[in-house]
Protein backbone atom coordinates (compact mmCIF):
# COMPACT_ATOMS: atom_id res chain seq x y z
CA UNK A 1 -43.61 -43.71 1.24
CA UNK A 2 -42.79 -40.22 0.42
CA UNK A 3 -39.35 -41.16 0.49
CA UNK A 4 -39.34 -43.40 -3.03
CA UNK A 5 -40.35 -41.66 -6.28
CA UNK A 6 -41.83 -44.89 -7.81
CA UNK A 7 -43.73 -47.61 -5.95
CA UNK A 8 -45.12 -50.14 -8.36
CA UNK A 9 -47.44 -53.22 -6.77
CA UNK A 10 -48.58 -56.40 -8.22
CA UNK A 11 -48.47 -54.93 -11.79
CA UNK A 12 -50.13 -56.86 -14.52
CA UNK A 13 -50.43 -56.37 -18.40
CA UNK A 14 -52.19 -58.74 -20.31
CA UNK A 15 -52.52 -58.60 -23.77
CA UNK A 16 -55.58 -61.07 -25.95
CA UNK A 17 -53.95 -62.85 -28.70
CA UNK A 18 -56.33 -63.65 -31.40
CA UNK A 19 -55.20 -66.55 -34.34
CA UNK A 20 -56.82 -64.14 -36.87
CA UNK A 21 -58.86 -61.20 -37.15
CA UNK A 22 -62.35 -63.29 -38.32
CA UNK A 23 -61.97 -64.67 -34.54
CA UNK A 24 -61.53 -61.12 -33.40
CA UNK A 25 -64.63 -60.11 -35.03
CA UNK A 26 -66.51 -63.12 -33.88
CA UNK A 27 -65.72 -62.68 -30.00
CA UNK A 28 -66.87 -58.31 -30.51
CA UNK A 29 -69.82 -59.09 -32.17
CA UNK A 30 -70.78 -62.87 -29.57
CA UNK A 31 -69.18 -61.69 -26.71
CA UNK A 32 -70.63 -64.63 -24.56
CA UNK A 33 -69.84 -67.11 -27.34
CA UNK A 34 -66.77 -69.42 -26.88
CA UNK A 35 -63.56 -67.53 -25.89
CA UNK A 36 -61.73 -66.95 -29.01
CA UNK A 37 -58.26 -65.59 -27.57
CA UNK A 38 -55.54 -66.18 -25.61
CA UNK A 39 -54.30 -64.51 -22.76
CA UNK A 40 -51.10 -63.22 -22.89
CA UNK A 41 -49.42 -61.95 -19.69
CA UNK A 42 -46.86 -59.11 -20.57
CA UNK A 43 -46.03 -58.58 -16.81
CA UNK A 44 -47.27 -60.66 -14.40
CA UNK A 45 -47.96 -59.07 -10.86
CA UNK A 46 -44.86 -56.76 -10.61
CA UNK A 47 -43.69 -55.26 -7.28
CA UNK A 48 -40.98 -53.17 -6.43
CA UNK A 49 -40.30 -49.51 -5.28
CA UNK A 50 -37.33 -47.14 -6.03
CA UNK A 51 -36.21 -44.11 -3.66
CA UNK A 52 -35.52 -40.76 -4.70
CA UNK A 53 -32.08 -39.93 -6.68
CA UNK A 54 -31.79 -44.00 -6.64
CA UNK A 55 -30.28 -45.31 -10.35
CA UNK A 56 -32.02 -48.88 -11.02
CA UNK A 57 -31.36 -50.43 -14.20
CA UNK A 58 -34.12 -52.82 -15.97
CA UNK A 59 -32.36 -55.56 -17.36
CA UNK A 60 -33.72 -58.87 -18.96
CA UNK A 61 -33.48 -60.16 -22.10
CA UNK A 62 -36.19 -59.26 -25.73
CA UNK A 63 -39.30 -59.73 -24.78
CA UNK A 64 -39.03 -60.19 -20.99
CA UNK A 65 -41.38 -56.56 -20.40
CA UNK A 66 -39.01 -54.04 -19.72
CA UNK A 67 -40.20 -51.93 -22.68
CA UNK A 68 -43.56 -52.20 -21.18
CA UNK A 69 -42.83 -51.36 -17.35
CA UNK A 70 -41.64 -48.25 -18.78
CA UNK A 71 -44.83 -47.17 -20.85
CA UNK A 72 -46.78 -47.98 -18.29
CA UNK A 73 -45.02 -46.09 -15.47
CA UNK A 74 -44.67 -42.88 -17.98
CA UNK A 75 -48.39 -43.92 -18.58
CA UNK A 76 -48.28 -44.43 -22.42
CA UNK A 77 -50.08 -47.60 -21.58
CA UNK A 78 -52.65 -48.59 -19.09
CA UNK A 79 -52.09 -51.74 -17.11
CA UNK A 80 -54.55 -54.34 -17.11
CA UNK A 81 -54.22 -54.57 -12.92
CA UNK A 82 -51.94 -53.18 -10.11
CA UNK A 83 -51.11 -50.00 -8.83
CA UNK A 84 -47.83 -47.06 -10.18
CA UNK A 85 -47.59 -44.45 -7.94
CA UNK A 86 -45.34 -41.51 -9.13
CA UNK A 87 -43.86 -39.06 -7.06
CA UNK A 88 -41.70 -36.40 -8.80
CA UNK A 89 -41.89 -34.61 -12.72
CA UNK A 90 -41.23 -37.07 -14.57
CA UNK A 91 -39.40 -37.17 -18.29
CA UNK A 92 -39.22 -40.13 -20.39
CA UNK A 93 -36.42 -41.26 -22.86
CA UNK A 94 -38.59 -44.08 -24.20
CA UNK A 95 -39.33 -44.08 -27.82
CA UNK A 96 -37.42 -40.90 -29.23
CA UNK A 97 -39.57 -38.01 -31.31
CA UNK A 98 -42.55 -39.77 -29.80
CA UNK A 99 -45.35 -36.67 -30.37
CA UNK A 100 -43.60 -34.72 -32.81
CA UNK A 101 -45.70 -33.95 -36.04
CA UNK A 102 -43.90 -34.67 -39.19
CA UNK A 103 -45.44 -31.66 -40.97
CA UNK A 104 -44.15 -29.06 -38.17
CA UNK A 105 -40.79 -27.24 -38.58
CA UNK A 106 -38.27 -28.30 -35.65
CA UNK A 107 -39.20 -25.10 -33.39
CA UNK A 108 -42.57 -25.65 -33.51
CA UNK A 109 -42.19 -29.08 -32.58
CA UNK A 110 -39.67 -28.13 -29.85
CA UNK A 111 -42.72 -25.95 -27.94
CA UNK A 112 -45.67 -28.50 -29.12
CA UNK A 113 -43.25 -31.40 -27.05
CA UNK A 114 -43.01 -28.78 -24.47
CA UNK A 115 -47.00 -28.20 -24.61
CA UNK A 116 -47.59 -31.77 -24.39
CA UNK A 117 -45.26 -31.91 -21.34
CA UNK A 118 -47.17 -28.97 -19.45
CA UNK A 119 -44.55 -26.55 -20.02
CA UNK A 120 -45.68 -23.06 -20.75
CA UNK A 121 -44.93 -21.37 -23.84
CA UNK A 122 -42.99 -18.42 -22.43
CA UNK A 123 -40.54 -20.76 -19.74
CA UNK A 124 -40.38 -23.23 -23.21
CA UNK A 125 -38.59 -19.91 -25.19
CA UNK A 126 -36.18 -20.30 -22.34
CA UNK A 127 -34.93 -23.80 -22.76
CA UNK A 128 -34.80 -22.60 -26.83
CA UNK A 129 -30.93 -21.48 -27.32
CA UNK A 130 -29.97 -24.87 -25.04
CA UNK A 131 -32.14 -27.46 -27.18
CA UNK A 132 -30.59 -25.58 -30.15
CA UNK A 133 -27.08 -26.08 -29.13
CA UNK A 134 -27.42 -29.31 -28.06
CA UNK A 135 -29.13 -30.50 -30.73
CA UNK A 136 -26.27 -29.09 -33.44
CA UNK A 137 -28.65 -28.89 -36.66
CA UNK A 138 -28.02 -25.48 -37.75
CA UNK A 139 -30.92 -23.97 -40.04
CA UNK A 140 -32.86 -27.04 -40.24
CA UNK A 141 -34.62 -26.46 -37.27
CA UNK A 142 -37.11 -23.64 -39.63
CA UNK A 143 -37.86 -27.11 -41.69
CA UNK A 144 -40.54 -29.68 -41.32
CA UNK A 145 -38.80 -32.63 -39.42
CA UNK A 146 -40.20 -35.02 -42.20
CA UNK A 147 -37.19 -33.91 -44.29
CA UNK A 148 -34.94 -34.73 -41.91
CA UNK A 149 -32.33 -37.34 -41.66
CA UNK A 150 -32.75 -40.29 -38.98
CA UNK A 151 -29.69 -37.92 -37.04
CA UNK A 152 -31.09 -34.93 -37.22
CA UNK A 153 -34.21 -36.17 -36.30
CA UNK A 154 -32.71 -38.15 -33.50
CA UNK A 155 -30.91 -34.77 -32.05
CA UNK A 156 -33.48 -33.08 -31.82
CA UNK A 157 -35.58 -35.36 -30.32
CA UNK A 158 -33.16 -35.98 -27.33
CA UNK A 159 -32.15 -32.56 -26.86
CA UNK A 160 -35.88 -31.99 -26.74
CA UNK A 161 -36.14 -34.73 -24.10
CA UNK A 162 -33.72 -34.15 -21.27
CA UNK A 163 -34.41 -30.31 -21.82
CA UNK A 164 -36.65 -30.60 -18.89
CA UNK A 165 -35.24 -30.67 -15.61
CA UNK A 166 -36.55 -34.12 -14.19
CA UNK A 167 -36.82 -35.30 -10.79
CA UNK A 168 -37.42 -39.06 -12.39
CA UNK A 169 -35.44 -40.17 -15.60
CA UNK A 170 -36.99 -42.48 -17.49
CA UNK A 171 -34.55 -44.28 -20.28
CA UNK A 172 -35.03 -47.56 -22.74
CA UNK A 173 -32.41 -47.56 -25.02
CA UNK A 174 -32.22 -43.84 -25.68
CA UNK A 175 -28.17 -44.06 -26.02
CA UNK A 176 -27.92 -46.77 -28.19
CA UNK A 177 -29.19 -44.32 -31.34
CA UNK A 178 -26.60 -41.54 -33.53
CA UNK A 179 -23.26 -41.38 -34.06
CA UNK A 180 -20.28 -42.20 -31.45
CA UNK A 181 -19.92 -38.76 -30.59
CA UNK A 182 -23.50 -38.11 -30.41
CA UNK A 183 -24.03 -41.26 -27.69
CA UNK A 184 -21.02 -39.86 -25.66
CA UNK A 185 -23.00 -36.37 -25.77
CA UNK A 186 -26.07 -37.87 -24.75
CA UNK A 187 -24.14 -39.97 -21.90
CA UNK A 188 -22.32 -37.13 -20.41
CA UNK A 189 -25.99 -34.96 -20.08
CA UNK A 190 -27.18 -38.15 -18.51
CA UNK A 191 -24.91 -38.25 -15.64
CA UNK A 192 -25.01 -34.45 -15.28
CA UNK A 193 -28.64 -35.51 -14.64
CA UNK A 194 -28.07 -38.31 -12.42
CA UNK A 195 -25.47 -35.98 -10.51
CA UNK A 196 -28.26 -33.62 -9.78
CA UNK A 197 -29.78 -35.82 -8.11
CA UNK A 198 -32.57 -37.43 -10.42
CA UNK A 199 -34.10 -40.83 -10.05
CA UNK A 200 -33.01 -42.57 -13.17
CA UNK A 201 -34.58 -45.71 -14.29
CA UNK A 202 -32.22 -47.27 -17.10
CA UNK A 203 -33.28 -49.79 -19.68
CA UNK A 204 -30.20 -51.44 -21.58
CA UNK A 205 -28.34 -54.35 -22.82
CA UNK A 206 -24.44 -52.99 -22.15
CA UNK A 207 -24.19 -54.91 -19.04
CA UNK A 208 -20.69 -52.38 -18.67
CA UNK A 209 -22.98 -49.50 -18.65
CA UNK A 210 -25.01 -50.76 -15.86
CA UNK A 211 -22.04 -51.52 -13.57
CA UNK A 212 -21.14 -48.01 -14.31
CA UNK A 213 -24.11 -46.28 -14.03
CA UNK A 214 -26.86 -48.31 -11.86
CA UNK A 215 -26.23 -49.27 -7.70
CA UNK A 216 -29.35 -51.52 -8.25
CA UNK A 217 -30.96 -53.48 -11.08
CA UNK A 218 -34.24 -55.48 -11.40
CA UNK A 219 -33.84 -58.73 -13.65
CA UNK A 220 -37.11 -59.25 -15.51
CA UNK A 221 -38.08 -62.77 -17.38
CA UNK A 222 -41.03 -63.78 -18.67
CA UNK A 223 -42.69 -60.85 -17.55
CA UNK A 224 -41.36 -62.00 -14.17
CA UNK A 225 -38.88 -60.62 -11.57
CA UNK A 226 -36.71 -63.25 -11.15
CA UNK A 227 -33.53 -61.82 -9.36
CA UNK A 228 -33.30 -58.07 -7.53
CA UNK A 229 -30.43 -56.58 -5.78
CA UNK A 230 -26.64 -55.07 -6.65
CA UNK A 231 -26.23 -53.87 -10.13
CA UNK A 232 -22.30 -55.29 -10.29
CA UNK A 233 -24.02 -59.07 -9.08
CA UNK A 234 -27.06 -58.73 -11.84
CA UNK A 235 -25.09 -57.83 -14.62
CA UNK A 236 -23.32 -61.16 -14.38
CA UNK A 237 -25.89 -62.98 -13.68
CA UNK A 238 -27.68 -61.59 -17.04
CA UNK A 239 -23.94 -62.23 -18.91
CA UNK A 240 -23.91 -65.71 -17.55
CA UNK A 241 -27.23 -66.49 -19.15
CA UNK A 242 -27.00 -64.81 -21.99
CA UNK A 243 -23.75 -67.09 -22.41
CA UNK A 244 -25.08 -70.23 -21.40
CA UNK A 245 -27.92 -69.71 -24.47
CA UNK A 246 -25.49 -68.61 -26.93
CA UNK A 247 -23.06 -71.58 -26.48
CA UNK A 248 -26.25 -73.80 -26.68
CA UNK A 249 -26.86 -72.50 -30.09
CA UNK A 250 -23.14 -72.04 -31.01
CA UNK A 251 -22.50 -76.04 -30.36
CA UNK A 252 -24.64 -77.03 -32.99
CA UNK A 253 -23.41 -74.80 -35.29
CA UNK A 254 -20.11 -76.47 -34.52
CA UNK A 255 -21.20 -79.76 -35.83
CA UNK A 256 -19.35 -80.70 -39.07
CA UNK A 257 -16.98 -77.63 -39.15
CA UNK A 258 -13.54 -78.89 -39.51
CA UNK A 259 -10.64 -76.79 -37.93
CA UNK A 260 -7.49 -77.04 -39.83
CA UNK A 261 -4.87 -79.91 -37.78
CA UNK A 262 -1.61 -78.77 -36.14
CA UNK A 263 0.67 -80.82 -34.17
CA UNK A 264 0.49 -79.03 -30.63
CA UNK A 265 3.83 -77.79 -28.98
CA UNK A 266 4.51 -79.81 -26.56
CA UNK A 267 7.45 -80.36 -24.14
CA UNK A 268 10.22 -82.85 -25.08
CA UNK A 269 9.39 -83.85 -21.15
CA UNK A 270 6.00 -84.22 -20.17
CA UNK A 271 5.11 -82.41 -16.38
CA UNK A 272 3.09 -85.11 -14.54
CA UNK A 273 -0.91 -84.33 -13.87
CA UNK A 274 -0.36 -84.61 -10.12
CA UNK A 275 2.39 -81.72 -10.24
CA UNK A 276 0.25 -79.16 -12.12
CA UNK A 277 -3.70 -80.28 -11.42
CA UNK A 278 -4.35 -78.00 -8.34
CA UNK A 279 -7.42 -79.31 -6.20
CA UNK A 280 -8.08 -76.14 -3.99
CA UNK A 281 -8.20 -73.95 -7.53
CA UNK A 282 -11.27 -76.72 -8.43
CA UNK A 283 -12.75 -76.62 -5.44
CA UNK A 284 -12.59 -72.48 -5.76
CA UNK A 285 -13.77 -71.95 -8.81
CA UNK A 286 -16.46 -74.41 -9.25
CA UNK A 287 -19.48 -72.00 -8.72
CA UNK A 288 -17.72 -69.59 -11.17
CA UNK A 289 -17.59 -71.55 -14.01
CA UNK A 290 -19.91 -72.11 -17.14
CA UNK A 291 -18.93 -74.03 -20.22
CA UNK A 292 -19.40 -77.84 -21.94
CA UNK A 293 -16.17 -78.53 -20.05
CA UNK A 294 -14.68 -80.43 -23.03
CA UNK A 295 -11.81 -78.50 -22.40
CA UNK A 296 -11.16 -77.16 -18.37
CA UNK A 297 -8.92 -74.34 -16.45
CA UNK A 298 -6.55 -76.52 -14.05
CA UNK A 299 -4.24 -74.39 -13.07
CA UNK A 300 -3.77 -70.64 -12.89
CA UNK A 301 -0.25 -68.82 -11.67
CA UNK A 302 -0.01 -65.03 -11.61
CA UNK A 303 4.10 -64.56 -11.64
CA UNK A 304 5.94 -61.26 -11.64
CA UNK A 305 9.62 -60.89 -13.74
CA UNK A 306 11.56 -63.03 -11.68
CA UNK A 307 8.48 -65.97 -11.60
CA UNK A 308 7.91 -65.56 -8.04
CA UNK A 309 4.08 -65.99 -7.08
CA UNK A 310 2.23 -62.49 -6.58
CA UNK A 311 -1.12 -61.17 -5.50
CA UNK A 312 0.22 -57.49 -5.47
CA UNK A 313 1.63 -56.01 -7.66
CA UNK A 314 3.51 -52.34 -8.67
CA UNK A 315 1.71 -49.86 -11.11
CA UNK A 316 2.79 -51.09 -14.65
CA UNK A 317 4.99 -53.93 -13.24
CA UNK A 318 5.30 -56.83 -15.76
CA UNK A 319 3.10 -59.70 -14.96
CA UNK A 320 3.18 -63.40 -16.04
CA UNK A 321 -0.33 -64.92 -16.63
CA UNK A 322 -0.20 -68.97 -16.31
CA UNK A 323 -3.25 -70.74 -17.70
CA UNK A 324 -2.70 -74.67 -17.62
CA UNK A 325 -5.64 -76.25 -19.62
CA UNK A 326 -6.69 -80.13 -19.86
CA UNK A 327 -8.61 -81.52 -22.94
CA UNK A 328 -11.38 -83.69 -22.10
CA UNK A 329 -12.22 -84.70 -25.57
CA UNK A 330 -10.21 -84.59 -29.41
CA UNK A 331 -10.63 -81.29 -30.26
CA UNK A 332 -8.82 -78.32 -32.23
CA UNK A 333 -9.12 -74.74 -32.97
CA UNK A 334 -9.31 -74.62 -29.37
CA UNK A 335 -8.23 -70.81 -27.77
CA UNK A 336 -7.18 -69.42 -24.57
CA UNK A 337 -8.03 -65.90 -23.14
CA UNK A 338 -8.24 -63.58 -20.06
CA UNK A 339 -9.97 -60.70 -19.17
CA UNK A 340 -8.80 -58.28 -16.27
CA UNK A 341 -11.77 -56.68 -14.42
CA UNK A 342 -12.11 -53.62 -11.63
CA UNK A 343 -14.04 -54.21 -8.46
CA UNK A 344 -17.05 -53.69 -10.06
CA UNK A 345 -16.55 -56.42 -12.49
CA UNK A 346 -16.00 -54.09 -15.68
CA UNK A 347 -13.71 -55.52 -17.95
CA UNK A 348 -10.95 -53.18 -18.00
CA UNK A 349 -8.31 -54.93 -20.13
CA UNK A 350 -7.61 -58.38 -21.81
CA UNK A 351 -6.57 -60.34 -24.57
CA UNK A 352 -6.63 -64.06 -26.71
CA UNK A 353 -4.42 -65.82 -28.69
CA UNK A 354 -6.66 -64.76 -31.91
CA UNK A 355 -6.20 -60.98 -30.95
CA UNK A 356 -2.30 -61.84 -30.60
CA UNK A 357 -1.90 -64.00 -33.36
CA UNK A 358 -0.89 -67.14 -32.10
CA UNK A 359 -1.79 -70.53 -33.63
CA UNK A 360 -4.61 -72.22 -31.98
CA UNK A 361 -4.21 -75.73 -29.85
CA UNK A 362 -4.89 -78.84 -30.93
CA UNK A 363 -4.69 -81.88 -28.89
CA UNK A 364 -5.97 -85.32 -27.32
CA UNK A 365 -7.95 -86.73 -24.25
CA UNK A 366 -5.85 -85.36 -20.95
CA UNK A 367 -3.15 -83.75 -23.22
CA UNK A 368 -2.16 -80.31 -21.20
CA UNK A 369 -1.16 -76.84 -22.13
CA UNK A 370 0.16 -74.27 -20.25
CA UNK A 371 -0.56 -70.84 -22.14
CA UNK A 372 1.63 -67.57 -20.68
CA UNK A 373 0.65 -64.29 -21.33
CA UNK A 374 2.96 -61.61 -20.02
CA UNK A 375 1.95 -58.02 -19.87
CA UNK A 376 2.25 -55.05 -17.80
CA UNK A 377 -0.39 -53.79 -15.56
CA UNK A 378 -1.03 -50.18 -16.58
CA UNK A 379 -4.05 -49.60 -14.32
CA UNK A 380 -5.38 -47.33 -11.63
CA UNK A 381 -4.65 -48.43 -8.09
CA UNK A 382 -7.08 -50.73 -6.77
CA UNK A 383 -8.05 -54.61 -6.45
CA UNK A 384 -9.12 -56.75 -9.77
CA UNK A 385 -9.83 -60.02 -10.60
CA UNK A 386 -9.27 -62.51 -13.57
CA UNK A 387 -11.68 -64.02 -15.82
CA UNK A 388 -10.17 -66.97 -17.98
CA UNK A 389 -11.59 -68.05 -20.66
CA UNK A 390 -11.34 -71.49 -23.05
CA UNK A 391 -13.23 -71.54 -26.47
CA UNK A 392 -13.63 -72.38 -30.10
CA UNK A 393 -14.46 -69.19 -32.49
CA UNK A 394 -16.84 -70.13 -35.18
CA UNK A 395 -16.49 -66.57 -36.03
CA UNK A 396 -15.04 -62.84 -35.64
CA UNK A 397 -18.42 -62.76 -32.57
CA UNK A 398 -19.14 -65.97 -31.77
CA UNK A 399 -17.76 -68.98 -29.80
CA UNK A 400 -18.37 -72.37 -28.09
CA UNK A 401 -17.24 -71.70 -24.66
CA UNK A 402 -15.30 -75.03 -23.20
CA UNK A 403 -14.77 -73.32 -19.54
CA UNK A 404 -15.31 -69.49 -18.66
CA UNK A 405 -13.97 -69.14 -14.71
CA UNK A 406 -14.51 -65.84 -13.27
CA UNK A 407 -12.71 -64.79 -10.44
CA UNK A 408 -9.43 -67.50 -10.93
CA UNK A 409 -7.60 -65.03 -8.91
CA UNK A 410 -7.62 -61.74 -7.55
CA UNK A 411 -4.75 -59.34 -6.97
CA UNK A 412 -4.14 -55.44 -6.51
CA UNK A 413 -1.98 -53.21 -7.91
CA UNK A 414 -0.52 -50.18 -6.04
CA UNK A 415 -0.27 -46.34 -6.38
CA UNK A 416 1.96 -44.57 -8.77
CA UNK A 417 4.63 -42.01 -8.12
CA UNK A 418 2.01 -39.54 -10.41
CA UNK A 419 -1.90 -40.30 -9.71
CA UNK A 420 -3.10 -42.30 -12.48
CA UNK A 421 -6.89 -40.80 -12.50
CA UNK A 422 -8.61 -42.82 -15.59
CA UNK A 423 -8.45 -46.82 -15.02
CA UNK A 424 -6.05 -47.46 -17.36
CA UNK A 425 -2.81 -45.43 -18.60
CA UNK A 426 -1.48 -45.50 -21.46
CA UNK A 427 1.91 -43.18 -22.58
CA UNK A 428 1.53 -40.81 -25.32
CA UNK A 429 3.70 -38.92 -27.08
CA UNK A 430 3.61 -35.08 -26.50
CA UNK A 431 4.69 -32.20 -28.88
CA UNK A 432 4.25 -28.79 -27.38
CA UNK A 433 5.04 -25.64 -29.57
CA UNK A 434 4.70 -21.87 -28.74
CA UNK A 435 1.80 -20.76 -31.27
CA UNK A 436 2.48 -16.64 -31.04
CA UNK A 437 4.99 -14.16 -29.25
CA UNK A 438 5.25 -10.94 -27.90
CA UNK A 439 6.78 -8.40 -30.19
């Protein structure tokens, strides 16, 4: 036990729904009168524990309870049953500027957060000049924070926050507030944190940020935990879902939209089926794959320059992606895409025929296409996989997916001469110019 810095068992927050407040009323005042609410289980007998300087991420979609594991756990609500058992200082990143008093200048808010927090007045002056730098707001920290902009306020606020040296990080959202440069501040104290050995507990929707961040994650539903185990496996799972729901919604907003009709490129010789459909790639693939299947993946061929087949490949070596895709219904406006992903499943680099420009298929019952990408492979050493991806865009964000296979084939790509440190290289152009001189 003294080796986890949360253990949480058979949680439970219920909440009593009331159709309107004359039935509220009526249950205070007759409390052994008919029941007049309903019972409404936020979280519904929760376990789980999480060891010291662990990173768990809380994933699940709106409404699922994350927000309210969190409160509870920090202990800004009280659970209806169940046990939290906390061991470690603890510092929350829940619901930013949470306790500061509109009417108080920014300092004196900066040692009333501290008071709040236990943190004496004199060891509070201390963490001053650092809150002040980090927070960047110059003079307005002698003003009441209710004349503040939302960034200022927000600044403060976290600089405030992870001024305290936690042992247990607790974080719902926090990043996805400010500017760009302000989240990339924010992210770069947060791994300092985590690198000091903190228990984080992360809260989020970027399913990249998890892979990146989190070694375990705990999939909430319904108040529910419905998976537990490997951040990288998770985050899928949650994409997956979150895919399935939006192509459900997505296909009947594709009802009566009309795509403009192209006669499809097609060979002056038509390849049999039996010489491109590939059987073991079916048989491979089938629990990867998610879609209406109007339109399916067949065939996948990763070539290098001379078309010979390749599962290795040199650092920035030119690559030929082969996608061969079968209709299974009269469609058009119909698009073909990839995505190139680390071990980790973080989608490193990509691309689709609206990003390149190319006219979108259209095409009958069993017609085949074979769309080629080729592109070099600019990337740290190391193995990767490839998504592919059929759709229809019904706009700049949104798509009915026809077939999304993950993991059509996986290849590595070896060392450079030079050590290519960040995943993905890029050349730049470098002017270098002597700026003063010894007289």
């Amino acid at each position: 036990m003294k080796d986890n810095a949360i253990i949480v068992k058979e949680l439970t927050k219920t909440y009593r729904l009331y159709e309107s407040n004359k039935r509220r009323i009526l249950e205070g005042l007759f409390p052994f009168c008919k029941q007049q609410h309903k019972d409404f289980n936020a979280l519904s007998e929760i376990s789980f524990s999480i060891k010291k300087g662990e990173i768990v991420g809380i994933i699940g979609k709106n409404g699922s309870g994350k927000s309210t594991l969190l409160k509870i756990i920090t202990g800004v609500l009280t659970q209806t049953s169940g046990t939290v058992e906390i061991n470690g200082k603890i510092s929350a990143l829940l619901e930013l500027g949470t306790g500061f008093n509109p009417e108080y200048t920014g300092i004196e808010n900066i040692y009333l957060s501290g008071s709040l927090n236990g943190i004496p007045r004199d060891e509070m002056a201390k963490r001053v000049p650092d809150i002040l730098d980090f927070a960047d707001i110059g003079d307005f920290i002698n003003q009441p924070v209710k004349n503040y902009s939302s960034g200022m306020f927000v600044r403060l606020a976290f600089a405030v926050a992870v001024s305290v040296e936690p042992e247990i990080l607790i974080v719902d959202e926090a990043l996805s507030v400010g500017d760009a440069a302000f989240q990339a501040k924010c992210m770069a104290r947060m791994i300092q944190i985590m690198k000091q050995g903190a228990t984080v507990l992360f809260v989020t929707h970027d399913m990249d940020a998890v892979k990146q961040l989190c070694e375990r994650c705990i999939y909430l539903e319904d108040g529910k935990i419905i998976h537990e185990g490997p951040a990288p496996q998770l985050a899928d799972i949650y994409l997956r879902r979150a895919r399935e729901k939006m192509n459900q919604e997505n296909i009947s907003l594709q009802k009566g939209m009309t795509h403009e009709e192209a006669d499809p490129e097609t060979s002056d010789t038509p390849v049999p089926l039996e010489a491109i459909k590939d059987e073991e790639f079916e048989k491979q693939v089938q629990r990867f794959r998610e879609g209406d299947g109007e339109a399916k993946i067949i065939r996948v061929e990763l070539l290098d320059e001379e078309g010979n087949t390749q599962d290795k490949f040199k650092y920035n070596q030119q690559i030929h992606l082969k996608f061969y895709v079968q209709f299974y219904k009269n469609l058009s406006g119909v698009q073909v895409g990839y995505h190139i992903k680390d071990a980790k499943n973080t989608q490193i680099i990509g691309s689709d025929m609206r990003l390149e420009n190319v006219q979108y298929l259209t095409g009958k019952i069993n017609d085949i296409f074979c769309v080629e990408y080729v592109t070099r492979l600019p990337l740290m050493a190391g193995a990767y996989n490839l998504t592919a991806v059929v759709s229809s865009p019904i706009s700049r964000t949104t798509a009915v997916f026809h077939d999304l296979v993950e993991n059509v084939k996986v290849f590595e790509v070896s060392e450079n001469d030079a050590k290519v440190w960040n995943k993905v290289y890029i050349p730049n152009k470098i002017n270098v110019a002597k700026c003063n001189s010894m007289v």
